[in-house]
Protein backbone atom coordinates (compact mmCIF):
# COMPACT_ATOMS: atom_id res chain seq x y z
CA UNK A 1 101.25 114.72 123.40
CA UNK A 2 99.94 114.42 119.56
CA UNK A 3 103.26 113.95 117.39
CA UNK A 4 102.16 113.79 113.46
CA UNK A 5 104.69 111.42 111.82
CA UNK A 6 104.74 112.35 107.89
CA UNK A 7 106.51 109.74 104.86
CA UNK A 8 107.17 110.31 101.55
CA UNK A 9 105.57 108.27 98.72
CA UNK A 10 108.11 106.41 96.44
CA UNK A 11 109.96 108.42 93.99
CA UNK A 12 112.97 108.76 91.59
CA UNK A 13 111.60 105.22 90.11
CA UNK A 14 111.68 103.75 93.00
CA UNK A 15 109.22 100.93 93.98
CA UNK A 16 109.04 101.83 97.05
CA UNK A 17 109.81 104.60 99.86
CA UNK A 18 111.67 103.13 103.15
CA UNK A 19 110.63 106.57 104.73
CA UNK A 20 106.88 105.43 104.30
CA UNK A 21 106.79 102.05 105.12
CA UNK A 22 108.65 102.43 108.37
CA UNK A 23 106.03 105.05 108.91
CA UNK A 24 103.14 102.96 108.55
CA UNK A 25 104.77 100.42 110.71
CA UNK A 26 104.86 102.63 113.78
CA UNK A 27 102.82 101.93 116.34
CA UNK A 28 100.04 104.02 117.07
CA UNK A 29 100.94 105.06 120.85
CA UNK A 30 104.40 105.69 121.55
CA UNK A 31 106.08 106.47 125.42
CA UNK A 32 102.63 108.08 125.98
CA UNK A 33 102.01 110.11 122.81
CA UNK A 34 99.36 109.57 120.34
CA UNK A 35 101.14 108.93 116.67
CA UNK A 36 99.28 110.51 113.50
CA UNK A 37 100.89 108.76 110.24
CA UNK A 38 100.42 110.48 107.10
CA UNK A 39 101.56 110.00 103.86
CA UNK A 40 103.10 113.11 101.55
CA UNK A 41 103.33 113.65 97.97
CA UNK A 42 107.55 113.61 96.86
CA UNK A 43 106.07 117.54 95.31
CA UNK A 44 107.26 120.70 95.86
CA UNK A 45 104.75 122.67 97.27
CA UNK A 46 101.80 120.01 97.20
CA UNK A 47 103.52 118.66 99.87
CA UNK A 48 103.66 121.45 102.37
CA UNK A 49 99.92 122.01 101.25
CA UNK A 50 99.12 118.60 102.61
CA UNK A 51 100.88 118.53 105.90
CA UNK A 52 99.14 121.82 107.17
CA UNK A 53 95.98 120.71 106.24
CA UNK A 54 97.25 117.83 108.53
CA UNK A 55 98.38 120.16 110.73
CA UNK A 56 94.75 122.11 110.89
CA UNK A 57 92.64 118.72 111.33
CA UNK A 58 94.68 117.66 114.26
CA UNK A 59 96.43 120.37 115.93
CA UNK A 60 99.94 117.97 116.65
CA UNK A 61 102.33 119.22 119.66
CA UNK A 62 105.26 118.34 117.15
CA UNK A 63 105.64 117.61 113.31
CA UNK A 64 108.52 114.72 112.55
CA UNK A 65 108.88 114.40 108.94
CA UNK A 66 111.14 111.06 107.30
CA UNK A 67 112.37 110.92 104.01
CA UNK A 68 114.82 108.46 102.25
CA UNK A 69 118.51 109.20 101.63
CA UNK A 70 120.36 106.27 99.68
CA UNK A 71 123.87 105.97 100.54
CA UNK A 72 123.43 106.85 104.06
CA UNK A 73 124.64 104.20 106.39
CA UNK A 74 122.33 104.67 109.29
CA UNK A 75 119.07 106.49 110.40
CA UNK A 76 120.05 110.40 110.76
CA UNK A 77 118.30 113.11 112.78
CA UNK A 78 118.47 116.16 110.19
CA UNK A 79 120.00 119.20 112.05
CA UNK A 80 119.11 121.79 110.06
CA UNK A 81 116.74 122.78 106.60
CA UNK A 82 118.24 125.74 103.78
CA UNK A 83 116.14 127.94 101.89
CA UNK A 84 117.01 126.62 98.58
CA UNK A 85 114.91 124.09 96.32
CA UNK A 86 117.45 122.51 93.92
CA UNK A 87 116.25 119.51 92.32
CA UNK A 88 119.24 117.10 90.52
CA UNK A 89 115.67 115.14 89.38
CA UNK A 90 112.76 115.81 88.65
CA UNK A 91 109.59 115.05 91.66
CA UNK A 92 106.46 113.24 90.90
CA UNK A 93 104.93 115.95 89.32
CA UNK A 94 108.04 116.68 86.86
CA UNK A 95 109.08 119.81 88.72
CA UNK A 96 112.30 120.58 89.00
CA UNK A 97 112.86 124.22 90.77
CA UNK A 98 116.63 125.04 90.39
CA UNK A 99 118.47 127.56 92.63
CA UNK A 100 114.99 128.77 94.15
CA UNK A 101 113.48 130.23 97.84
CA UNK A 102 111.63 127.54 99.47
CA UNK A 103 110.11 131.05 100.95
CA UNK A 104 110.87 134.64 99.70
CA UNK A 105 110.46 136.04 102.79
CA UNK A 106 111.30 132.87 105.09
CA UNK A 107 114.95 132.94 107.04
CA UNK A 108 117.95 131.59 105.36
CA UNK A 109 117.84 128.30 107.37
CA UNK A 110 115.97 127.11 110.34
CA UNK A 111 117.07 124.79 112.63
CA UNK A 112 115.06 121.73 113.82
CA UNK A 113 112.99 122.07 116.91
CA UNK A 114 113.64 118.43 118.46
CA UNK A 115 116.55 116.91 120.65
CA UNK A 116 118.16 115.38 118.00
CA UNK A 117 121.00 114.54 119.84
CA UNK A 118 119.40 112.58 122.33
CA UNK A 119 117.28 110.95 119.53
CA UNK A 120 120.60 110.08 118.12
CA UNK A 121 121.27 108.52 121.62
CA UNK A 122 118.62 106.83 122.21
CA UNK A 123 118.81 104.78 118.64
CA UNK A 124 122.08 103.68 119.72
CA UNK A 125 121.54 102.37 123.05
CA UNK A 126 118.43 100.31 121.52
CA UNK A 127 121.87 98.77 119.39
CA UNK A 128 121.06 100.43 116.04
CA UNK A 129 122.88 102.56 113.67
CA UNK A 130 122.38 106.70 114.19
CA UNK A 131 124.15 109.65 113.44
CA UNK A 132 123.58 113.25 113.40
CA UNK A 133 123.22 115.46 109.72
CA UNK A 134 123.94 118.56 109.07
CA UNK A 135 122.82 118.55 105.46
CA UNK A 136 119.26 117.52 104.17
CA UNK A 137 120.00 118.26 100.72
CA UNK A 138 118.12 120.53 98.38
CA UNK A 139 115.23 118.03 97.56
CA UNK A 140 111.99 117.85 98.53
CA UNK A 141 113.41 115.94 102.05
CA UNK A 142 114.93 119.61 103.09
CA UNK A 143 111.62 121.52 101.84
CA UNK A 144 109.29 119.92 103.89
CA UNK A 145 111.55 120.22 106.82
CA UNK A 146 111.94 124.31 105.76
CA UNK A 147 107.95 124.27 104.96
CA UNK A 148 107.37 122.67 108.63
CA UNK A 149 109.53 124.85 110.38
CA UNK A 150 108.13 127.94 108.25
CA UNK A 151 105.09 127.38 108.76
CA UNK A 152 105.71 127.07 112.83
CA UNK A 153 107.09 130.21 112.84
CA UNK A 154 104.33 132.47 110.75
CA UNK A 155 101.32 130.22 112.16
CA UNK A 156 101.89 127.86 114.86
CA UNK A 157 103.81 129.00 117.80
CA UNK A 158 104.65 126.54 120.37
CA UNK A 159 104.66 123.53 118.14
CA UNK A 160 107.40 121.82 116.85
CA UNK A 161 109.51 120.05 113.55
CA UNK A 162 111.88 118.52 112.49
CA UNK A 163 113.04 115.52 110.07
CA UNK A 164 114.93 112.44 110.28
CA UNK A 165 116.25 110.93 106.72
CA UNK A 166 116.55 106.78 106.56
CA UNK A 167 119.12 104.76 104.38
CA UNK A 168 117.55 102.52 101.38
CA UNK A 169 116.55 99.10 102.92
CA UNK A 170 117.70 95.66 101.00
CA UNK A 171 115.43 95.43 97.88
CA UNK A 172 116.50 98.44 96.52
CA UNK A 173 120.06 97.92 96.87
CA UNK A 174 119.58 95.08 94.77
CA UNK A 175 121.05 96.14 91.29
CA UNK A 176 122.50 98.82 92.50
CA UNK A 177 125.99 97.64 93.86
CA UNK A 178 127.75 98.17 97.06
CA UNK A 179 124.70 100.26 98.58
CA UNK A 180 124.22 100.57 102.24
CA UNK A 181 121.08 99.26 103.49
CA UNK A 182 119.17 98.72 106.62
CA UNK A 183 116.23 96.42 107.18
CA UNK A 184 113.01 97.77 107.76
CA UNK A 185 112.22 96.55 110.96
CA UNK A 186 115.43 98.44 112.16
CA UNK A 187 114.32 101.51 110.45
CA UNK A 188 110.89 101.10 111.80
CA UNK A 189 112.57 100.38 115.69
CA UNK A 190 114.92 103.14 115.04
CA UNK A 191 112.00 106.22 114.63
CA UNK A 192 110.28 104.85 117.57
CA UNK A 193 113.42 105.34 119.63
CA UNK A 194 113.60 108.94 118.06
CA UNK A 195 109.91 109.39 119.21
CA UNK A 196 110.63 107.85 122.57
CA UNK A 197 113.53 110.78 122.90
CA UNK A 198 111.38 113.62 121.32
CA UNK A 199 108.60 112.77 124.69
CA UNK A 200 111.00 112.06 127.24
CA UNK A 201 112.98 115.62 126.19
CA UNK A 202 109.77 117.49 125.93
CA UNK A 203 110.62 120.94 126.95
CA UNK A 204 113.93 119.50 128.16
CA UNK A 205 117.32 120.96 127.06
CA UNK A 206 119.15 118.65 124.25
CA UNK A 207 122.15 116.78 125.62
CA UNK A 208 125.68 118.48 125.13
CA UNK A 209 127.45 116.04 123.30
CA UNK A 210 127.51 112.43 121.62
CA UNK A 211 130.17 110.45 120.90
CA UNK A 212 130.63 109.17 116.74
CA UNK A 213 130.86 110.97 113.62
CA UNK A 214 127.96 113.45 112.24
CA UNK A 215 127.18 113.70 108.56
């Protein structure tokens, strides 16, 4: 299995992205399956443009896609991606799409591809912080995961996507109050565990239930 693990640059004058150094800090073979890191633009559109080119280069049995999301408390398996760009800032290129199709002729949502719930399972029994989402917003985070999934269903049949979002880790919490925060190494453990789930559930059904809040 080829699983192409994508991270968004820093953004929203940030320093830096937890999403993409946790990323980078994967190893490169996980439970069996050959990891592809690649870096994103925080763009709407450019990014998409960058992942299938990705996508065409090394022909990946599954697309996982992490993106930052201060304030959570813990690393969260995304269930789901709207077909609405909404930006409350600006991304690195300035633009700022309000109330707008990811994809005029795209579905109104898609839902992730991977066993998030065993993901979210699998985090916990390695002791760390996980939790199911039901929202990844209306930034660029839930148009890559729409792109991804999009693009799956007009182009590549038989792969598959989704997106996990990560809390901020200490250094940015810094000046910015009570923040949540995990450490990067956690992160960084935490989407291997995801991975480790995604391979061992490969054409398996997701499990039923977990126990513990969703957000």
């Amino acid at each position: 299995m080829k699983i192409l693990v994508t991270g968004f640059d820093p953004f929203g004058g940030e320093p830096i992205n937890p999403a993409l150094e946790a990323v980078k800090g994967l190893p490169d073979t996980i439970a069996g399956a050959e990891i592809i890191k690649l870096e994103i633009p925080t763009v709407f559109g450019k990014s998409a443009d960058v992942v299938k080119e990705a996508i065409l280069k090394e022909q990946p049995d599954v697309v996982l896609s992490i993106g930052q999301a201060g304030g959570r408390f813990s690393v969260t398996p995304e269930r789901i991606a709207i077909n609405v760009d909404d930006a409350r800032i600006p991304d690195n290129e300035g633009n700022q799409p309000i109330d707008v199709p990811v994809q005029e002729d795209g579905a109104a949502a898609y839902f992730t591809q991977l066993p998030i719930k065993a993901m979210v399972k699998n985090i916990r029994d390695a002791g760390l912080p996980a939790a199911l989402s039901n929202t990844a917003g209306v930034f660029v985070c839930n148009h890559i995961m729409y792109q991804v999934l999009y693009l799956i269903e007009k182009e590549f049949p038989g792969m598959k996507g989704g997106f996990i979002h990560v809390p901020f880790i200490a250094e940015q919490v810094i000046d910015k109050g009570n923040q949540p925060f995990m450490s990067l190494q956690d992160i960084t453990k935490s989407l291997e565990k995801s991975i480790e789930a995604i391979v061992l559930f490969d054409g398996k059904e997701d499990l039923k239930t977990i126990e513990g809040t969703t957000h």
